[in-house]
Protein backbone atom coordinates (compact mmCIF):
# COMPACT_ATOMS: atom_id res chain seq x y z
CA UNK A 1 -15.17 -20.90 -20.03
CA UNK A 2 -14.83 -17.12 -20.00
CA UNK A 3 -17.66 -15.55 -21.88
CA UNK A 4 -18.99 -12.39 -23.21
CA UNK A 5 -21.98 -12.90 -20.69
CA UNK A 6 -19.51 -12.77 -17.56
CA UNK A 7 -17.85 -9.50 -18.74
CA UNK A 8 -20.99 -8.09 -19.35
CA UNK A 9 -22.47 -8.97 -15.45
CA UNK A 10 -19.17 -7.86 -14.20
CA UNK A 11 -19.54 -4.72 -16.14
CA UNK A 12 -23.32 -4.10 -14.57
CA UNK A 13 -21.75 -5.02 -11.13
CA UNK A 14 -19.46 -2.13 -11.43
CA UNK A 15 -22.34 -0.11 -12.44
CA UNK A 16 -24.28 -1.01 -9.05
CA UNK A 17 -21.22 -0.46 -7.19
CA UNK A 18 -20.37 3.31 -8.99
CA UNK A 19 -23.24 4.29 -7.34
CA UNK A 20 -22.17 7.69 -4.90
CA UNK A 21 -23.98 5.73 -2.09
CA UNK A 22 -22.75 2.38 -2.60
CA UNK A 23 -19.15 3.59 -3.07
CA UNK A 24 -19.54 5.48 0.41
CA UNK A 25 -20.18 1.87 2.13
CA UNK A 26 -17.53 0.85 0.32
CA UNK A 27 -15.50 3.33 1.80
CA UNK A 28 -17.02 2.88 5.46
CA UNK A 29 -16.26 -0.73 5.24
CA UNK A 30 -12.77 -1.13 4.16
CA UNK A 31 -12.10 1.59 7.09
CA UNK A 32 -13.75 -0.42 9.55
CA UNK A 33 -12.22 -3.50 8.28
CA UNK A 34 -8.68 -2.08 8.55
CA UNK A 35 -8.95 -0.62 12.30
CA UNK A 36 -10.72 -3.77 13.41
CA UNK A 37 -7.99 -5.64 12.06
CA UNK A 38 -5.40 -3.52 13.07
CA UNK A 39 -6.73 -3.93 16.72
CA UNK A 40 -6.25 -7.37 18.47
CA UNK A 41 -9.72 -9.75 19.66
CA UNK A 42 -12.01 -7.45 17.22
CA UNK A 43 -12.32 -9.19 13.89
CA UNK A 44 -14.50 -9.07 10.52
CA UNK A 45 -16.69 -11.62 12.39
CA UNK A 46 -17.63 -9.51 15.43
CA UNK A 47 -17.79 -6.32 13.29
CA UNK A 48 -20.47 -7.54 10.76
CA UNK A 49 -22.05 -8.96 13.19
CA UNK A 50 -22.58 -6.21 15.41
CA UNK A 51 -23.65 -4.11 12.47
CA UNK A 52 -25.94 -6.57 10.67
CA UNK A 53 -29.01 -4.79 13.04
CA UNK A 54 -27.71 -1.62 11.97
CA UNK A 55 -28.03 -2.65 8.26
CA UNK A 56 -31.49 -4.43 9.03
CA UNK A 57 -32.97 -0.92 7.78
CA UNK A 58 -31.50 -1.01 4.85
CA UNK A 59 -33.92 -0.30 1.70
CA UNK A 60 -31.73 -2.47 -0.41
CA UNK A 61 -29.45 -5.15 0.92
CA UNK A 62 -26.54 -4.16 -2.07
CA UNK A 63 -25.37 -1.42 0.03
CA UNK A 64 -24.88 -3.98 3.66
CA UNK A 65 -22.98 -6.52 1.35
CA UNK A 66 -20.67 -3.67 -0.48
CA UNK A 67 -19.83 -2.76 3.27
CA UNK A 68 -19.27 -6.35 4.71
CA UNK A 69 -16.91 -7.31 1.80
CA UNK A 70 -14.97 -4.03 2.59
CA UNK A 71 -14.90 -4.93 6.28
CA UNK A 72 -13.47 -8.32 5.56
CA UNK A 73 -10.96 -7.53 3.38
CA UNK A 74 -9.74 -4.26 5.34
CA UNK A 75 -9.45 -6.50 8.00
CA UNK A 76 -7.13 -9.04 6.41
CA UNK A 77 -5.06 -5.73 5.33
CA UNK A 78 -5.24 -4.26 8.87
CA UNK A 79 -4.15 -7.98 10.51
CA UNK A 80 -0.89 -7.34 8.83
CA UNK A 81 -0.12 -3.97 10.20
CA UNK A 82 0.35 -5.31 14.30
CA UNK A 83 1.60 -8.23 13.25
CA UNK A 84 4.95 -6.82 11.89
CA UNK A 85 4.90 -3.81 13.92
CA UNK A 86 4.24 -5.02 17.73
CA UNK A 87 4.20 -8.89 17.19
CA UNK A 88 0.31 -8.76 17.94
CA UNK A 89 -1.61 -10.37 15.37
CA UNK A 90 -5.61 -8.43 14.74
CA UNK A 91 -6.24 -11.62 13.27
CA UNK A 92 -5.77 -15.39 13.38
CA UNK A 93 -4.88 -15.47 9.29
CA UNK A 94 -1.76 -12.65 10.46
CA UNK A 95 0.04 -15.06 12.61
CA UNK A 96 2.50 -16.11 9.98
CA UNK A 97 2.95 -12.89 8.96
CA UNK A 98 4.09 -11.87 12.28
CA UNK A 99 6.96 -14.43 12.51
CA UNK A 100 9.17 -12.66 9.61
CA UNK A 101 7.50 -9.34 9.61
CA UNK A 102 8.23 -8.32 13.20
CA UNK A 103 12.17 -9.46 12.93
CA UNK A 104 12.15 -6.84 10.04
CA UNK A 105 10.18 -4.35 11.79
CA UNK A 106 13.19 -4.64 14.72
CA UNK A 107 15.54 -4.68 12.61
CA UNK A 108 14.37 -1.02 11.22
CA UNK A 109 12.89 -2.72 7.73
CA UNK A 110 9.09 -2.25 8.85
CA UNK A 111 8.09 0.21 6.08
CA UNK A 112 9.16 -2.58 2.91
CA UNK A 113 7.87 -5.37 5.31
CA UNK A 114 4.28 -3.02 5.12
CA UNK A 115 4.76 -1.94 1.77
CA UNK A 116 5.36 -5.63 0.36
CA UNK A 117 2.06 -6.69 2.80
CA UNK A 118 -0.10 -4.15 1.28
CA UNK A 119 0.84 -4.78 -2.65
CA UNK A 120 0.72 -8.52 -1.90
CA UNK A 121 -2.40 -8.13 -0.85
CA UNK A 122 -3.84 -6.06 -3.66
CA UNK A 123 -2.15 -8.41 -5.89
CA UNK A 124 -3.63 -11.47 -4.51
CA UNK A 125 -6.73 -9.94 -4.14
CA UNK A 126 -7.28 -9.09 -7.43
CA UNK A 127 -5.89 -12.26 -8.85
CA UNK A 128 -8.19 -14.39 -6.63
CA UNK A 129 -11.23 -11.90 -7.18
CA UNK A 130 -10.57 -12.92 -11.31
CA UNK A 131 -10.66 -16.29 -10.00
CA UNK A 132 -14.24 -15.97 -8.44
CA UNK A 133 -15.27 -14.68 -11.83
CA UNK A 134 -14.16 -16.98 -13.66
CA UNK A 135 -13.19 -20.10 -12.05
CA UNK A 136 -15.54 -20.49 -9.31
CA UNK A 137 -17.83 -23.08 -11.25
CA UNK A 138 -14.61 -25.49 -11.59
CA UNK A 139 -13.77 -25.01 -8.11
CA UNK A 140 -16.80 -25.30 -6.67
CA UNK A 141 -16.88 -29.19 -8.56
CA UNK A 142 -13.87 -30.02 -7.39
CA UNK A 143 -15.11 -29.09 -3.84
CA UNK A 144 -18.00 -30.91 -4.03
CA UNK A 145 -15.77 -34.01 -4.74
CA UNK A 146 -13.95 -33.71 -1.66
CA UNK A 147 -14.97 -36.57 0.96
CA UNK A 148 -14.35 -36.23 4.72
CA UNK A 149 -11.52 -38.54 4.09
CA UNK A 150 -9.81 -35.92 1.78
CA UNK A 151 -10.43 -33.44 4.04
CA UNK A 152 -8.96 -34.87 7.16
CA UNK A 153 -6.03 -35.63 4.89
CA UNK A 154 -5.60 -32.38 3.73
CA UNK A 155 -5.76 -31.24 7.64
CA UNK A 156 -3.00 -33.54 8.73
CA UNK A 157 -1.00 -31.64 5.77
CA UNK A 158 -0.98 -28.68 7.43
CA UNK A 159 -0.58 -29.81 10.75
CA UNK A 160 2.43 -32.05 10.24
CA UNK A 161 4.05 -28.53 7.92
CA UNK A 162 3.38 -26.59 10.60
CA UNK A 163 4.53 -28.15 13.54
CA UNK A 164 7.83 -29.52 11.36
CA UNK A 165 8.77 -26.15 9.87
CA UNK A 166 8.22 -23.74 13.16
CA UNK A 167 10.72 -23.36 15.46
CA UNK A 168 14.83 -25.61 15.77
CA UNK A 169 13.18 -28.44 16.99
CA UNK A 170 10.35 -30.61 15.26
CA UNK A 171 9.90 -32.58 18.46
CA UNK A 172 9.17 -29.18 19.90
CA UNK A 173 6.93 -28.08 17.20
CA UNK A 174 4.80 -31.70 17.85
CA UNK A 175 4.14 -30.44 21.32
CA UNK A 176 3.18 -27.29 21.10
CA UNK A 177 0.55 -28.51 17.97
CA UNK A 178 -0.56 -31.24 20.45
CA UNK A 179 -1.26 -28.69 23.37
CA UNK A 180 -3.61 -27.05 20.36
CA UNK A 181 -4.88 -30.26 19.70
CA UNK A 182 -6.16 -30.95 23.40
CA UNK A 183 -7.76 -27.16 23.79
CA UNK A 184 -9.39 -27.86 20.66
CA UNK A 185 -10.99 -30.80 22.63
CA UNK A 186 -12.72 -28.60 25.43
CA UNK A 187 -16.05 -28.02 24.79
CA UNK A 188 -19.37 -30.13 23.81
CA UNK A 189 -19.02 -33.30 21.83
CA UNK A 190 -20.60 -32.99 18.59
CA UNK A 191 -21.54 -36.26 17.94
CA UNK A 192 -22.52 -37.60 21.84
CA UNK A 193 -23.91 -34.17 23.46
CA UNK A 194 -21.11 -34.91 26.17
CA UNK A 195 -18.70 -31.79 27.78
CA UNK A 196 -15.29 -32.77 27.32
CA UNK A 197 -11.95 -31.19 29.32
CA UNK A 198 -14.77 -28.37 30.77
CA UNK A 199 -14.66 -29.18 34.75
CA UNK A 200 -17.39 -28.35 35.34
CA UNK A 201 -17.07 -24.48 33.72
CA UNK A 202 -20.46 -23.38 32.08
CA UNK A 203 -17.87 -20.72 29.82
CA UNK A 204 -16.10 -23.81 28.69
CA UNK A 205 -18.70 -25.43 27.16
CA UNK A 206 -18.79 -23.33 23.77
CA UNK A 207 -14.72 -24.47 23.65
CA UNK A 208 -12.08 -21.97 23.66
CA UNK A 209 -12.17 -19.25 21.53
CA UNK A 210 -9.20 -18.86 19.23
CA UNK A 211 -9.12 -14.87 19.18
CA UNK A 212 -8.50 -15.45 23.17
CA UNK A 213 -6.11 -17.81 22.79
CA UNK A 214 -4.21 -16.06 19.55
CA UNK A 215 -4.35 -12.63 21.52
CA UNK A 216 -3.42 -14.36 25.36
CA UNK A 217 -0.19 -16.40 23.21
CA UNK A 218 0.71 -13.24 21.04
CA UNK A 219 -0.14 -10.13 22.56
CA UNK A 220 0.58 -10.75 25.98
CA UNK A 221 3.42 -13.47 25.43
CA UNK A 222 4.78 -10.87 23.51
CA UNK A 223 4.54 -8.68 26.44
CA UNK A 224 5.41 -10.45 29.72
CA UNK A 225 8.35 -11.66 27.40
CA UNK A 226 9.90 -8.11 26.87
CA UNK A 227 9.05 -7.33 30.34
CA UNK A 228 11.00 -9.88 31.32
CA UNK A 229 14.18 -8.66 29.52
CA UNK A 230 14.10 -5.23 30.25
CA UNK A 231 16.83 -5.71 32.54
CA UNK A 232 18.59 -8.57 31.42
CA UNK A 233 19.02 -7.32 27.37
CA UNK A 234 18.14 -4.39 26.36
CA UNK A 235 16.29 -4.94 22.73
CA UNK A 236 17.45 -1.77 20.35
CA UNK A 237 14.47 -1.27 18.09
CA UNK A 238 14.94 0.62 15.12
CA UNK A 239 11.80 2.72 13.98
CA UNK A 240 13.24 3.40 10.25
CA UNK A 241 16.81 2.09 9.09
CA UNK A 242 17.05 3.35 5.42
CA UNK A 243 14.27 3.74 3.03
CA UNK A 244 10.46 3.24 3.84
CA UNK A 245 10.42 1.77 0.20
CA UNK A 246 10.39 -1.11 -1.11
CA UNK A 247 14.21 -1.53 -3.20
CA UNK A 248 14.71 -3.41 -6.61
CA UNK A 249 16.17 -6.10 -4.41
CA UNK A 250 12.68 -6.05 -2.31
CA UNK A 251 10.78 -6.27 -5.47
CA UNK A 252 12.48 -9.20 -6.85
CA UNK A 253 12.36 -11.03 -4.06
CA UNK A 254 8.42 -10.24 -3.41
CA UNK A 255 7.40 -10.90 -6.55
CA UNK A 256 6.72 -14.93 -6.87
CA UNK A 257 5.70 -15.59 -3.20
CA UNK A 258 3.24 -13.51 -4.11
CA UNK A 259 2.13 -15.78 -6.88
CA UNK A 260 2.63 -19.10 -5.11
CA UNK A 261 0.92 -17.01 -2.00
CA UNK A 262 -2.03 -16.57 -4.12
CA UNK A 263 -2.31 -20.18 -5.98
CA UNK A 264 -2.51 -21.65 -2.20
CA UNK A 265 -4.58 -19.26 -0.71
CA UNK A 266 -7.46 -18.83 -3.54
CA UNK A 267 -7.90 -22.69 -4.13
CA UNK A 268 -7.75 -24.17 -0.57
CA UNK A 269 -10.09 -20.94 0.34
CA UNK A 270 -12.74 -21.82 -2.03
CA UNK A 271 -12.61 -25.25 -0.37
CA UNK A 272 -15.66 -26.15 2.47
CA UNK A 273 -13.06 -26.32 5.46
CA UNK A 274 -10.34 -24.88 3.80
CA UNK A 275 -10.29 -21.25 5.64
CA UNK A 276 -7.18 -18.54 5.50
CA UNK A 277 -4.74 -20.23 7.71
CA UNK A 278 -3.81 -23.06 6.18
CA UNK A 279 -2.29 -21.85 2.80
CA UNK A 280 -0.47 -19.30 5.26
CA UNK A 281 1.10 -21.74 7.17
CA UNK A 282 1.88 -23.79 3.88
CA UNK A 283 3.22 -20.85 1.74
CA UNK A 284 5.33 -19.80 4.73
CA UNK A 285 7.12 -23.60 4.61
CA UNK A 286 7.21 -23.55 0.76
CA UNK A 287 8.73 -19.91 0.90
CA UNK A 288 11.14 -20.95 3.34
CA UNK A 289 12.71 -24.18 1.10
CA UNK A 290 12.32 -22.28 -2.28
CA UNK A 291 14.55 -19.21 -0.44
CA UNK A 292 17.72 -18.15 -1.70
CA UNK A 293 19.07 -16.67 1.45
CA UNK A 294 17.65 -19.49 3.45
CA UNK A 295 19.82 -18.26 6.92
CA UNK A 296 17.44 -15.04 6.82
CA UNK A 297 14.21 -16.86 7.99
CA UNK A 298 13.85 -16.20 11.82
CA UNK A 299 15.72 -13.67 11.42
CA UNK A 300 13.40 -10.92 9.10
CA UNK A 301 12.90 -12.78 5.62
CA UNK A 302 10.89 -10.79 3.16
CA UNK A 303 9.64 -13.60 1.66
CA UNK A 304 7.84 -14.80 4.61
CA UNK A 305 5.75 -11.49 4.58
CA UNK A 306 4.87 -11.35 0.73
CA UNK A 307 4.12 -15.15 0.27
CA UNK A 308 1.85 -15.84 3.92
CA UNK A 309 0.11 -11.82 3.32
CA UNK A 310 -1.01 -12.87 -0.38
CA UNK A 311 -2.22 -16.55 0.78
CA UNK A 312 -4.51 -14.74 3.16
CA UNK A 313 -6.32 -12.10 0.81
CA UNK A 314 -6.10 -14.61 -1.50
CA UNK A 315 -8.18 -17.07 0.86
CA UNK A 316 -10.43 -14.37 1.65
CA UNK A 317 -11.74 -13.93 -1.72
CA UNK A 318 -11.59 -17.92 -1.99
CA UNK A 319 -14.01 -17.98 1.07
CA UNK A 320 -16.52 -16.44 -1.43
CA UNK A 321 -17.13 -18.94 -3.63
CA UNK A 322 -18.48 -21.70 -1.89
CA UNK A 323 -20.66 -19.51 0.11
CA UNK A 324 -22.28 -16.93 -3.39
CA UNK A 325 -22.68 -20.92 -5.28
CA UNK A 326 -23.37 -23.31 -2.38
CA UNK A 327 -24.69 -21.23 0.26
CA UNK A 328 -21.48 -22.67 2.38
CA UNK A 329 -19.49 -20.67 4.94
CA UNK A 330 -15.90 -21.98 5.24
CA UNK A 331 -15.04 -18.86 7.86
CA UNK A 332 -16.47 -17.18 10.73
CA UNK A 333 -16.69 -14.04 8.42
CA UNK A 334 -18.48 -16.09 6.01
CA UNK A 335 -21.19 -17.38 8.26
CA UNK A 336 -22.18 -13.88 9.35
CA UNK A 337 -22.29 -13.00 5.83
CA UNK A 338 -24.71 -15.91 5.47
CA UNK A 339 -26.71 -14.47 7.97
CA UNK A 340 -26.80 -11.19 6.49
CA UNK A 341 -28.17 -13.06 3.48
CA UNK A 342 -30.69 -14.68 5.33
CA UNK A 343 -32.13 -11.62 7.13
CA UNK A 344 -32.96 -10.09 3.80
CA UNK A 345 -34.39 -13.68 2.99
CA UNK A 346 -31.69 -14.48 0.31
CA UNK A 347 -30.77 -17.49 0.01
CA UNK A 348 -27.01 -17.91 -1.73
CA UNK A 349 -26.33 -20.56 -4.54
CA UNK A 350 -26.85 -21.66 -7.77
CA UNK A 351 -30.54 -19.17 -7.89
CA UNK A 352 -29.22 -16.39 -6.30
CA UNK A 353 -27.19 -15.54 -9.38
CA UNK A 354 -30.38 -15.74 -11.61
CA UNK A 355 -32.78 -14.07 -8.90
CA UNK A 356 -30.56 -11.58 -7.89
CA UNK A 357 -27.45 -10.77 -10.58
CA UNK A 358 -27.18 -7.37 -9.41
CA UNK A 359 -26.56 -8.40 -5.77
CA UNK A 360 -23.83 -10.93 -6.85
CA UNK A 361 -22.43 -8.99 -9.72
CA UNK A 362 -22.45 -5.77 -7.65
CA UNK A 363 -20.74 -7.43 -4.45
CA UNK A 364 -17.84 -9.21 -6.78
CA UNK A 365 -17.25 -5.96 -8.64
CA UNK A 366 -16.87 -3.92 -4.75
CA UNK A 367 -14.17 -6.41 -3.99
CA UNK A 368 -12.18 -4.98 -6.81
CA UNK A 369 -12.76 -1.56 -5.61
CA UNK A 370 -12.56 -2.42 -1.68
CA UNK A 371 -8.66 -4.09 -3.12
CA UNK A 372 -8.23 -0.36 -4.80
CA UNK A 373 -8.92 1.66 -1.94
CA UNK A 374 -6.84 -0.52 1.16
CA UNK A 375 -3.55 0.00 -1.46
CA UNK A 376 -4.34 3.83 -1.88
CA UNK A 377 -4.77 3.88 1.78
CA UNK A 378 -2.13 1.75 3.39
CA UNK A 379 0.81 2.64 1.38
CA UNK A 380 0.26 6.34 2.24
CA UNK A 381 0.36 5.40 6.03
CA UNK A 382 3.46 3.08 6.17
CA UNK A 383 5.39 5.99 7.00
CA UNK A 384 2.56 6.83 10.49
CA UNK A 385 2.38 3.26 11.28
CA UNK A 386 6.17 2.41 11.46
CA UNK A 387 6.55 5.56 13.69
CA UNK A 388 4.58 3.40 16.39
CA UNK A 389 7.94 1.80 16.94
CA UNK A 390 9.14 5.09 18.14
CA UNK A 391 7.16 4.93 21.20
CA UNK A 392 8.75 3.80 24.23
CA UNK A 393 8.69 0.41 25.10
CA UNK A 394 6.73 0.59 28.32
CA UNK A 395 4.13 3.24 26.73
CA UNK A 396 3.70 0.26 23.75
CA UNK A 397 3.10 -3.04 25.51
CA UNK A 398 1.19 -1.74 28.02
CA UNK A 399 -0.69 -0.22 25.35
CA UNK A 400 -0.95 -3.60 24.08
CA UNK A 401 -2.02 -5.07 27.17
CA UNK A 402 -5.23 -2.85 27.67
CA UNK A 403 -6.19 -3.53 24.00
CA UNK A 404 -5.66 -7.50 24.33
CA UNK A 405 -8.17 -7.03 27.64
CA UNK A 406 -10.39 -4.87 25.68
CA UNK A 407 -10.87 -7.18 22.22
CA UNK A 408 -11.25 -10.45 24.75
CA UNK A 409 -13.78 -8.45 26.55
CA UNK A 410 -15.67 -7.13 23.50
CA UNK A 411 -15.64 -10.62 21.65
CA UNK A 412 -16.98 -12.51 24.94
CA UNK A 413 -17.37 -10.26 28.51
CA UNK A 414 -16.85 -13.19 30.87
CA UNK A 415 -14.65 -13.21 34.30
CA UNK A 416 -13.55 -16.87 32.58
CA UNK A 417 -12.43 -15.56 29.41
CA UNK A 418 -10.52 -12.85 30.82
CA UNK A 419 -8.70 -15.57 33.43
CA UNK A 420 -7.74 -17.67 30.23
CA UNK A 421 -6.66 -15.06 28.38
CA UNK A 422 -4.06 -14.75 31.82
CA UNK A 423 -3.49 -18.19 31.19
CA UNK A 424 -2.25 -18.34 27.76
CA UNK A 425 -0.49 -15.13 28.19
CA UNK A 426 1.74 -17.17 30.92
CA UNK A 427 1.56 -20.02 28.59
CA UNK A 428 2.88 -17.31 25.33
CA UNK A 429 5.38 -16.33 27.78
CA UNK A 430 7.03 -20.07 28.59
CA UNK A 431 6.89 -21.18 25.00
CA UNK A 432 9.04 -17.89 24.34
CA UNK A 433 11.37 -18.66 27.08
CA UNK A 434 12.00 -21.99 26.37
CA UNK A 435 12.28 -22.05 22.81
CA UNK A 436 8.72 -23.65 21.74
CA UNK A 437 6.99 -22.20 18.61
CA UNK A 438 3.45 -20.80 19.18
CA UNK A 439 1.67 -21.22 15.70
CA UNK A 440 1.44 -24.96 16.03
CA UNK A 441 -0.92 -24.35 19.07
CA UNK A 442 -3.11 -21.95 17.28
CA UNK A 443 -3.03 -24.15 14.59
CA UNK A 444 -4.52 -27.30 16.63
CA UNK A 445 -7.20 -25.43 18.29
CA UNK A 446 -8.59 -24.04 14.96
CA UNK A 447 -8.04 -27.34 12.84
CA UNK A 448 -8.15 -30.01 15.52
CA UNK A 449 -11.96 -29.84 15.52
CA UNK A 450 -12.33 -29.57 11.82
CA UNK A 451 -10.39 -32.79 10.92
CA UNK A 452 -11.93 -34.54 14.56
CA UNK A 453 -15.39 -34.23 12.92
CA UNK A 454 -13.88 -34.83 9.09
CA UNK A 455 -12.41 -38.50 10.78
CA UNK A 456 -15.25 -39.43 12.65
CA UNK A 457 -17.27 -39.13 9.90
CA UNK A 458 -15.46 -40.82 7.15
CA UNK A 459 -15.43 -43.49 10.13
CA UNK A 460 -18.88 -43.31 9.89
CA UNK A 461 -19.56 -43.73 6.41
CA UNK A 462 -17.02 -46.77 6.66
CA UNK A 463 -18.54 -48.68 9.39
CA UNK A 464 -14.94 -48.13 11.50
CA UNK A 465 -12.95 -49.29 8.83
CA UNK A 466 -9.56 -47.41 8.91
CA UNK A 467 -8.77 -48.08 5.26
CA UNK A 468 -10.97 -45.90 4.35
CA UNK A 469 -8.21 -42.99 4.63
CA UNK A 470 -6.07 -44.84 1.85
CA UNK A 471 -8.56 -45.94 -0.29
CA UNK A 472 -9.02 -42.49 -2.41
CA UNK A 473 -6.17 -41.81 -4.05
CA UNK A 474 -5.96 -37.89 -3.46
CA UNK A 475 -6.32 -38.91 0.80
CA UNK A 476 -3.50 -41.54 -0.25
CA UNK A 477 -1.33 -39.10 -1.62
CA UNK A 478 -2.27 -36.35 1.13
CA UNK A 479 -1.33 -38.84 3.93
CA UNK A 480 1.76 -39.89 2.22
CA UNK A 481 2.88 -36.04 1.67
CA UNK A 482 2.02 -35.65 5.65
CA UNK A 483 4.93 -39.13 6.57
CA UNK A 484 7.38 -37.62 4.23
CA UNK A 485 6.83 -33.99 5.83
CA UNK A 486 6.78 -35.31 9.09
CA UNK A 487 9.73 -37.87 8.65
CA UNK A 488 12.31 -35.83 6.57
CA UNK A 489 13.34 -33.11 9.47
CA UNK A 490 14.97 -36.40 11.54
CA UNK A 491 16.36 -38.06 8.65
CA UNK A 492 18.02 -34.79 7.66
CA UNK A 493 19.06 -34.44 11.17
CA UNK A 494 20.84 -37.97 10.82
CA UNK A 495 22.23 -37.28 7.99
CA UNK A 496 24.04 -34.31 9.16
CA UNK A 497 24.93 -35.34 12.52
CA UNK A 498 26.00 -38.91 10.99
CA UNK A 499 28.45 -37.00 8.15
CA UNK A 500 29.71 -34.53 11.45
CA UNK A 501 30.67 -37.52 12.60
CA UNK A 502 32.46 -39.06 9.70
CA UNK A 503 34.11 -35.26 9.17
């Protein structure tokens, strides 16, 4: 219920964060957050975490949380902008948007493809920032009433939308989510203590890292790719083709993915497990069957930009509420905030917002100004960054070459990391050549763990018995959305090829 007390603790959080000091880490962190996304490997995760000694000094902690929130969602802005420009995703939550948002960035559309990233974002942000004020109580019981069945459910959702939605071929889409599936198998055994797919590798027994494997598949698939063309086709990129601007057309069509973006972001974000990249992945399929110009997908649709882009800021602010009421980090980002908390021994939840209002109040109030400042300072820029596509070819991969090797090397300096991050470039580079989508493999390595341990323990709680997974009625309906999902693509197939026939 929305009550006079919220307003009045959201009105003293924007007094905390009004403060000259605390709007200068404000500043400082949505800066950060935007070059760190904007460059490959180095994410929110890695940033906080190399400053959380920095902020150890702190005299009060407000300040060090004003800055992390900035970082993360500057970050989730700044994923977008190498995504549609150069194909390189800064983050893992940016993949989607690179699919649509590079075709229109070729096609000499990357200013509205920015411009409807940006506002999406600031929409989405703010919406789903409302939401934490007012809604995270609800959420947070619905989330507690999730059992590992739902989850795992809810996981085999995703993957079956993913892998049937990317790319001509579902059978194609299967593979490439089941070669995510097996990296996402390397690495210690939770539940035995036993290495599994590791060889022998010390490196490999922490798993594969998914900013290696998104950079190696992106970044250098990307580049090996047009390498490989240079001589065969030469690809005519077009920095600017008409206005920078958004059009009435752009508007209209940008508009309600950007609500739907934000209704599956913000929920499935404030779920434990929920994360940013499954309501991008879902609000990319659900843009795609609810478009008008349906034929445009693939090729530069600007509803695949504005409906994935709000899904993700939405998420962000999602990822929030579990960890301010629960003390539970659903994100990599989240668990370093968790440890900021912890080394000012804070301990997020239900008493943090009675011991500390001004903390929680102040840090829910910056996200409104952190969502301000990226919009006043992106859509000035759209003009600078789309110039990047002016650069010659060979000057711009290479480029992105030496910053892939740099963000692998920052996020993990190992001789190993660096010859997988070969490996999956290679592997970016067949999958391109032979048709084979690459977001179902990101997909499996950062899900195929979370619904592994979400299966084994339902299992658990069963005693092995595999009706569990039917026997709720939301994993029953989950499961049964995943068979249609997965099913439909080949019966629509039939159908098709069965009336060709007849025709």
């Amino acid at each position: 219920m929305i009550t006079l007390a919220v307003f009045n603790d959201l009105l003293h959080g924007f007094g905390t964060v009004l403060h000259p000091m605390n709007l200068l880490w404000a500043v400082v962190g949505v800066t950060l957050g935007m070059l760190v996304g904007i460059l490959p490997g180095i994410g929110p995760a890695l940033t906080i975490a190399l400053l959380l000694p920095i902020t150890f000094n702190f005299s009060d902690p407000i300040g060090a949380f004003i800055m992390f929130a900035g970082i993360y969602y500057g970050a989730m802005y700044g994923g977008s902008t190498t995504s549609i420009l150069i194909n390189t995703p800064g983050e893992s939550a940016s993949m989607v948007t690179a699919l649509e948002g590079n075709k229109m960035a070729k096609a000499g559309r990357g200013g509205p493809a920015l411009a409807t990233a940006a506002i999406g974002s600031f929409v989405a942000g703010t919406l789903a920032t409302l939401g934490i004020v007012f809604l995270a109580p609800w959420l947070v019981n619905i989330a507690v009433n999730f059992g590992p069945e739902d989850y795992f459910a809810l996981m085999c959702v995703a993957f079956i939308t993913v892998s049937a939605t990317f790319g001509d071929s579902p059978v194609r889409g299967l593979t490439s989510l089941f070669i995510g599936l097996t990296l996402g198998l390397v690495g210690i055994d939770k539940l035995t203590g036993q290495p599994r797919l590791a060889f022998g590798v010390p490196d490999l027994l922490d798993g594969v890292e998914v900013t290696t494997l998104a950079v190696g598949l992106f970044a250098m698939g990307e580049a090996l790719y047009v390498a490989s063309r240079r001589h065969l086709v030469e690809e005519k990129l077009e920095p600017v083709r008409g206005s920078l601007w958004m059009t009435k057309e752009d508007w209209k069509r940008s508009f309600w993915p950007w609500i739907r973006g934000t209704l599956f972001g913000f929920p499935i974000g404030a779920l434990p497990a929920g994360g940013a990249e499954i309501p991008t992945f879902l609000s990319y399929s659900t843009e795609r069957r609810l478009c008008k110009y349906p034929q445009e997908f693939g090729h530069g649709a600007i509803e695949g930009v504005a409906g994935p882009e709000a899904a993700n800021n939405a998420s962000a602010a999602g990822t929030l509420v579990p960890l301010l009421t629960l003390g539970l980090p659903t994100s990599a980002t989240a668990a370093m905030m968790l440890a900021g908390f912890q080394q000012y021994g804070l301990n997020p939840g239900p008493l943090l917002f009675a011991e500390r209002p001004d903390l929680v109040w102040g840090l829910i109030a910056s996200l409104f100004i952190a969502n301000t400042m990226l919009l006043i300072l992106n859509l000035p820029l759209v003009g600078l960054w789309v110039r990047l596509l002016a650069i010659p070819q060979a000057w711009l991969y290479a480029g992105i070459l030496v910053f892939a090797t740099m963000g692998t090397i920052a996020a993990k300096p190992s001789v190993v990391e660096l010859s997988m991050l070969a490996v999956f470039g290679i592997l970016g580079f067949l999958m391109r050549r032979f048709d084979y989508p690459i977001a179902p493999v990101v997909v499996g390595l950062i899900l195929g763990p979370v619904a592994e341990s979400q299966l084994r323990r339902a299992m658990a709680i069963s005693l092995g018995d595999p009706l569990v997974l039917v026997q709720s009625p939301l994993s029953a309906t989950l499961l049964a959305i995943a068979f249609i999902a997965l099913v439909a693509p080949f019966v629509m197939r039939g159908l098709a090829r069965f009336k060709a026939d007849e025709d």
